[in-house]
Structure formats: C-alpha cells, structure tokens
N, C-alpha and C. Protein backbone atom coordinates (compact mmCIF):
# COMPACT_ATOMS: atom_id res chain seq x y z
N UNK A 1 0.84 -1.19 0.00
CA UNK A 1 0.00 0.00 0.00
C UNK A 1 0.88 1.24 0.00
N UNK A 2 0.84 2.10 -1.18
CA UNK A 2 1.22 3.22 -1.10
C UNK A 2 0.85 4.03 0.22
N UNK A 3 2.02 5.31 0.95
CA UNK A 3 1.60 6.03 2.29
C UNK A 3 1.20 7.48 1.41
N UNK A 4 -0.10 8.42 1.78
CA UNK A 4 -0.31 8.91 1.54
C UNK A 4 0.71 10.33 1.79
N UNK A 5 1.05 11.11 0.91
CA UNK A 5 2.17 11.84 1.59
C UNK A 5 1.53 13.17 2.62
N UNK A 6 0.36 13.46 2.22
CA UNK A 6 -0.18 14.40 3.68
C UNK A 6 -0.61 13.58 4.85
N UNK A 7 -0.09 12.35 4.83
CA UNK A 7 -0.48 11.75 6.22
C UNK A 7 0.99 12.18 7.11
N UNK A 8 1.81 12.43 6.70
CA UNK A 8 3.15 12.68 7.28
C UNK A 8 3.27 14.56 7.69
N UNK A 9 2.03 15.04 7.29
CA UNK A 9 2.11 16.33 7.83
C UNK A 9 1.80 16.56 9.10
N UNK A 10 2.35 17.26 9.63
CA UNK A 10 2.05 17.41 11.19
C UNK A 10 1.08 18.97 11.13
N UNK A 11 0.69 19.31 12.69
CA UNK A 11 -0.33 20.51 12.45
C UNK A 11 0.31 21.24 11.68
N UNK A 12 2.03 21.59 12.25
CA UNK A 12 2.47 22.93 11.89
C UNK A 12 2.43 23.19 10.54
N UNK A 13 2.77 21.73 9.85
CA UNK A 13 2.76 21.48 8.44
C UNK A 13 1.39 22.36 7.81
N UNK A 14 0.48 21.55 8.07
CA UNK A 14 -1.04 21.75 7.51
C UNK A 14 -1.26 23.62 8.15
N UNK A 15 -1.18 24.59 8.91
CA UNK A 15 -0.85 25.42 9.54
C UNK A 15 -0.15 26.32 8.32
N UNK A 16 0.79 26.08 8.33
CA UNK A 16 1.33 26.61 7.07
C UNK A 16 0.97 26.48 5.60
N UNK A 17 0.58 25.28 5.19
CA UNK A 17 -0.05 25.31 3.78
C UNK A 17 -1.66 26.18 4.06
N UNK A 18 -1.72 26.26 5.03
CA UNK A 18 -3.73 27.32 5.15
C UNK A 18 -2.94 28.72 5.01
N UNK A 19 -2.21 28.99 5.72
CA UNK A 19 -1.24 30.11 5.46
C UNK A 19 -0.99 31.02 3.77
N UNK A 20 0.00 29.87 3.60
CA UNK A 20 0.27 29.90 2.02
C UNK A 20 -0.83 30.02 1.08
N UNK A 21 -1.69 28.99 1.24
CA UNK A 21 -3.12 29.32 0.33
C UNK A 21 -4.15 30.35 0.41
N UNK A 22 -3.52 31.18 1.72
CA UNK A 22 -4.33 32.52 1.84
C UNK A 22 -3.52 33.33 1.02
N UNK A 23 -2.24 33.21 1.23
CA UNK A 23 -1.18 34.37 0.80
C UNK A 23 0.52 33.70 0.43
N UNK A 24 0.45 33.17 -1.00
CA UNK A 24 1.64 31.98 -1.26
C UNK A 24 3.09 33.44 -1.37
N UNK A 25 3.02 34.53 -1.36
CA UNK A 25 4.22 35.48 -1.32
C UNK A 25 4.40 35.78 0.19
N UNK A 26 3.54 35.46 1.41
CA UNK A 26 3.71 36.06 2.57
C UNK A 26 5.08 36.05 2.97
N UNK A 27 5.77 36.69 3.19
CA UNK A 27 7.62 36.09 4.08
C UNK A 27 7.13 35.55 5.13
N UNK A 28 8.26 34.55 5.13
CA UNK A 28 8.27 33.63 6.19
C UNK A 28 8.66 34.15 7.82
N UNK A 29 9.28 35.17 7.39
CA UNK A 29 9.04 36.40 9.46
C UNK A 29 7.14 36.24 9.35
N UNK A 30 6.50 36.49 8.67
CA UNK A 30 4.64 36.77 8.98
C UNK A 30 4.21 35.56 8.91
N UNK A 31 4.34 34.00 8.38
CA UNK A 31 4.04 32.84 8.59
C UNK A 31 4.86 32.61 9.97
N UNK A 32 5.61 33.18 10.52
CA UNK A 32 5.95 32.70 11.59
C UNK A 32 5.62 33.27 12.76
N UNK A 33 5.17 35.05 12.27
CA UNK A 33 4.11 35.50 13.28
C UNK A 33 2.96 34.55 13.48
N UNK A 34 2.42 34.47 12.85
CA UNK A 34 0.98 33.58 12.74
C UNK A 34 1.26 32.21 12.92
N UNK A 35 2.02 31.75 13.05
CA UNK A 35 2.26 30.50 13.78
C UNK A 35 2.32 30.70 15.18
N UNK A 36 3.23 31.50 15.75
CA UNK A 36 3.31 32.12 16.79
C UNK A 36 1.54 32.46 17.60
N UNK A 37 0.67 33.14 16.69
CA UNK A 37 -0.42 33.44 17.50
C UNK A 37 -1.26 32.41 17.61
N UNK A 38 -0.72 31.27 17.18
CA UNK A 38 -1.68 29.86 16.68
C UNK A 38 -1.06 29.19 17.91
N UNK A 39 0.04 29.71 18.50
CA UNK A 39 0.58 28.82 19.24
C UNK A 39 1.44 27.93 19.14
N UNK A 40 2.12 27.76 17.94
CA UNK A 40 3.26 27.33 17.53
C UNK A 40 4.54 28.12 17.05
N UNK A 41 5.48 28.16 18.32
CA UNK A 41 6.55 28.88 18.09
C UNK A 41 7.82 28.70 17.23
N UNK A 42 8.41 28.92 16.09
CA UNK A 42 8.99 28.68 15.49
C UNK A 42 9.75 30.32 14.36
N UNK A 43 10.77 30.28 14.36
CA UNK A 43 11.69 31.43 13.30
C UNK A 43 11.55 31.15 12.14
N UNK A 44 11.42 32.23 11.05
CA UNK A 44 11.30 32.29 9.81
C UNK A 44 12.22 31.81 9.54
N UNK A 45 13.24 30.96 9.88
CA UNK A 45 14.57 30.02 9.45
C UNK A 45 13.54 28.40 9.57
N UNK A 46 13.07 28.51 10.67
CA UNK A 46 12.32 27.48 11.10
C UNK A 46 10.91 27.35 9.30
N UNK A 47 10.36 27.85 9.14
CA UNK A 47 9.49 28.20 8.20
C UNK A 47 9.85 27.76 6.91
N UNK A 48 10.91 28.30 6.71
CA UNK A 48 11.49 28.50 5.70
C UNK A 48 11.91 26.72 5.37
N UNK A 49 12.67 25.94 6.42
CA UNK A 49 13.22 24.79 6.07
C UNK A 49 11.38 24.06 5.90
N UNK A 50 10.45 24.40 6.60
CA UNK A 50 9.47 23.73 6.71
C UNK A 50 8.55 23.56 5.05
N UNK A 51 8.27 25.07 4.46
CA UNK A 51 8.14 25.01 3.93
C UNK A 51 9.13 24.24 2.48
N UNK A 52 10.82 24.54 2.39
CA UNK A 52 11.07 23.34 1.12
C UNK A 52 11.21 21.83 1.42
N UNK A 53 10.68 21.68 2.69
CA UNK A 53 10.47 20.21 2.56
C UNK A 53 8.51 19.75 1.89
N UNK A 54 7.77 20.90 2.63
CA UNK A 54 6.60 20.65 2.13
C UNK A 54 6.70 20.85 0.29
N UNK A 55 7.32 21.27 -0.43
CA UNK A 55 7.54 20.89 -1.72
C UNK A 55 8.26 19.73 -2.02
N UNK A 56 8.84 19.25 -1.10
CA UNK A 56 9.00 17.47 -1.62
C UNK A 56 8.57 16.90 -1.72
N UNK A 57 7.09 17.04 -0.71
CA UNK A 57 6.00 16.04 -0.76
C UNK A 57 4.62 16.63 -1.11
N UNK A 58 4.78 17.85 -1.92
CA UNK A 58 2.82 18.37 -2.02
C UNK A 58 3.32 19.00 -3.56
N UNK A 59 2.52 19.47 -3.88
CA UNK A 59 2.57 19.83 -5.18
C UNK A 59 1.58 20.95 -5.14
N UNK A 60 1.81 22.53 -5.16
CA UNK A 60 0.56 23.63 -4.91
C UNK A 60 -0.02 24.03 -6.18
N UNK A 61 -0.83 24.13 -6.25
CA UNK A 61 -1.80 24.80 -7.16
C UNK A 61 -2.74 25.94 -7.17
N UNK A 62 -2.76 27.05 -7.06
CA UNK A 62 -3.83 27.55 -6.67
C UNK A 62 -4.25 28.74 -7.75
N UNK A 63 -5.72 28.87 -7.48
CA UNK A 63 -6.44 29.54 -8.48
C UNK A 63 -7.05 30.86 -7.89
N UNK A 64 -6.79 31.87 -7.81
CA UNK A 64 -7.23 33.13 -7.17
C UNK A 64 -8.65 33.19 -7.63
N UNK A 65 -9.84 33.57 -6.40
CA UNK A 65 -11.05 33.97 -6.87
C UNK A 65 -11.86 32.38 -7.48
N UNK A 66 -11.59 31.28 -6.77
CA UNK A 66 -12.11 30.19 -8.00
C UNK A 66 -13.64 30.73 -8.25
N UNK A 67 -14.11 30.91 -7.32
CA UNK A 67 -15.80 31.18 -6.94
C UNK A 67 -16.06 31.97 -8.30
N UNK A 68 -15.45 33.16 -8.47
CA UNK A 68 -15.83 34.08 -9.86
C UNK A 68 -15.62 33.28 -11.24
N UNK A 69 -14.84 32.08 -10.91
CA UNK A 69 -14.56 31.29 -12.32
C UNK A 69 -15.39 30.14 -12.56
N UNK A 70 -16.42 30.11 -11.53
CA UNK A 70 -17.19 28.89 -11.49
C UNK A 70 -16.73 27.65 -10.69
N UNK A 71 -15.32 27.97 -10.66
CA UNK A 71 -14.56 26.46 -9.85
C UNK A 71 -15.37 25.93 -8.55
N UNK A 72 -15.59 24.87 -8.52
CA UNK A 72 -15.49 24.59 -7.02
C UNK A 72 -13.96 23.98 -6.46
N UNK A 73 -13.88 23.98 -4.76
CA UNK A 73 -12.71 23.95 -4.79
C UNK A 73 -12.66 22.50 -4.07
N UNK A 74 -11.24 21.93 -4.56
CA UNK A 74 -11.56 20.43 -4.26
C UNK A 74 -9.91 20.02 -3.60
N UNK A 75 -10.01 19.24 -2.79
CA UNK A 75 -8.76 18.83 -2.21
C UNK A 75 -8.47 17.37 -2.03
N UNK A 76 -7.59 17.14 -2.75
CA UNK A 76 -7.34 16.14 -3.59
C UNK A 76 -5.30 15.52 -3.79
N UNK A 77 -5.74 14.08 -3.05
CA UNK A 77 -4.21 13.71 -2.96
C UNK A 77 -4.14 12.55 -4.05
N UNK A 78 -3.25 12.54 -4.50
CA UNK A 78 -2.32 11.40 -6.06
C UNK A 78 -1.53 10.84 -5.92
N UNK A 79 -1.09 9.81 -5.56
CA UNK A 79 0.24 8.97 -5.56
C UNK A 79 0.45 8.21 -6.65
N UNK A 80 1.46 8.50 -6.93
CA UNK A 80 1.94 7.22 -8.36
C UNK A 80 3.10 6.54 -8.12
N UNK A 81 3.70 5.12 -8.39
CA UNK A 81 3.82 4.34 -8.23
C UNK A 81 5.21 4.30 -9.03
C-alpha cells in the first residue's frame, strides 16, 4: 500500500499550507508571526526549512477567486507508483 504523503504532515505542516493558500508570497518572518499566535513557536529560518520540505511532498496549485470562475474547490491527494 502506497503512504499517503499528507499523512506525514504534522499541524504545523497543515498550519502553514492554510497560510500559504491565503497568501503563497507572505515572508516567512509573517508565517511565523501567525504561527506564533496559533501557538506554535517557530523562526522564519524554522518556516522556511518547513516550507522546502513541504515541496517534496505536495505539489501547490492555486487559483485566485475560484468562486468568480465557477470552480469549485476540491482537495485532492495522487500517488503514483
């Protein structure tokens, strides 16, 4: 059985991709404020390594405004073999 690769995300992980999909240019000092007010303390050094590992295992996509394009929005994991 293939392991799903967002099963290996931890909160901070998932925390940060809600982050990013609000705002994928934010610097990582303001993802780390907001981690901080979430209650997870960590440095935009900290962030920073977090986030290029979450590109080893996710793949982002995102569509500004889907709602005005008709999109619905769907979240959706792929493993290949």
């Amino acid at each position: 059985m293939v392991e799903d690769p967002s099963d290996s995300l931890d909160d901070i992980d998932q925390h940060i991709l809600r982050i990013l999909a609000e705002n994928p240019r934010l610097p990582y000092s303001d993802i780390a404020e907001r981690l901080e007010a979430e209650g997870h303390e960590m440095s935009s050094e900290g962030v920073r390594y977090r986030v290029s590992k979450l590109f080893d295992v996710t793949s982002v996509h995102l569509l500004t405004s889907p709602k005005e394009h008709g999109w619905n929005v769907v979240r959706m994991t792929i493993s290949v073999e």
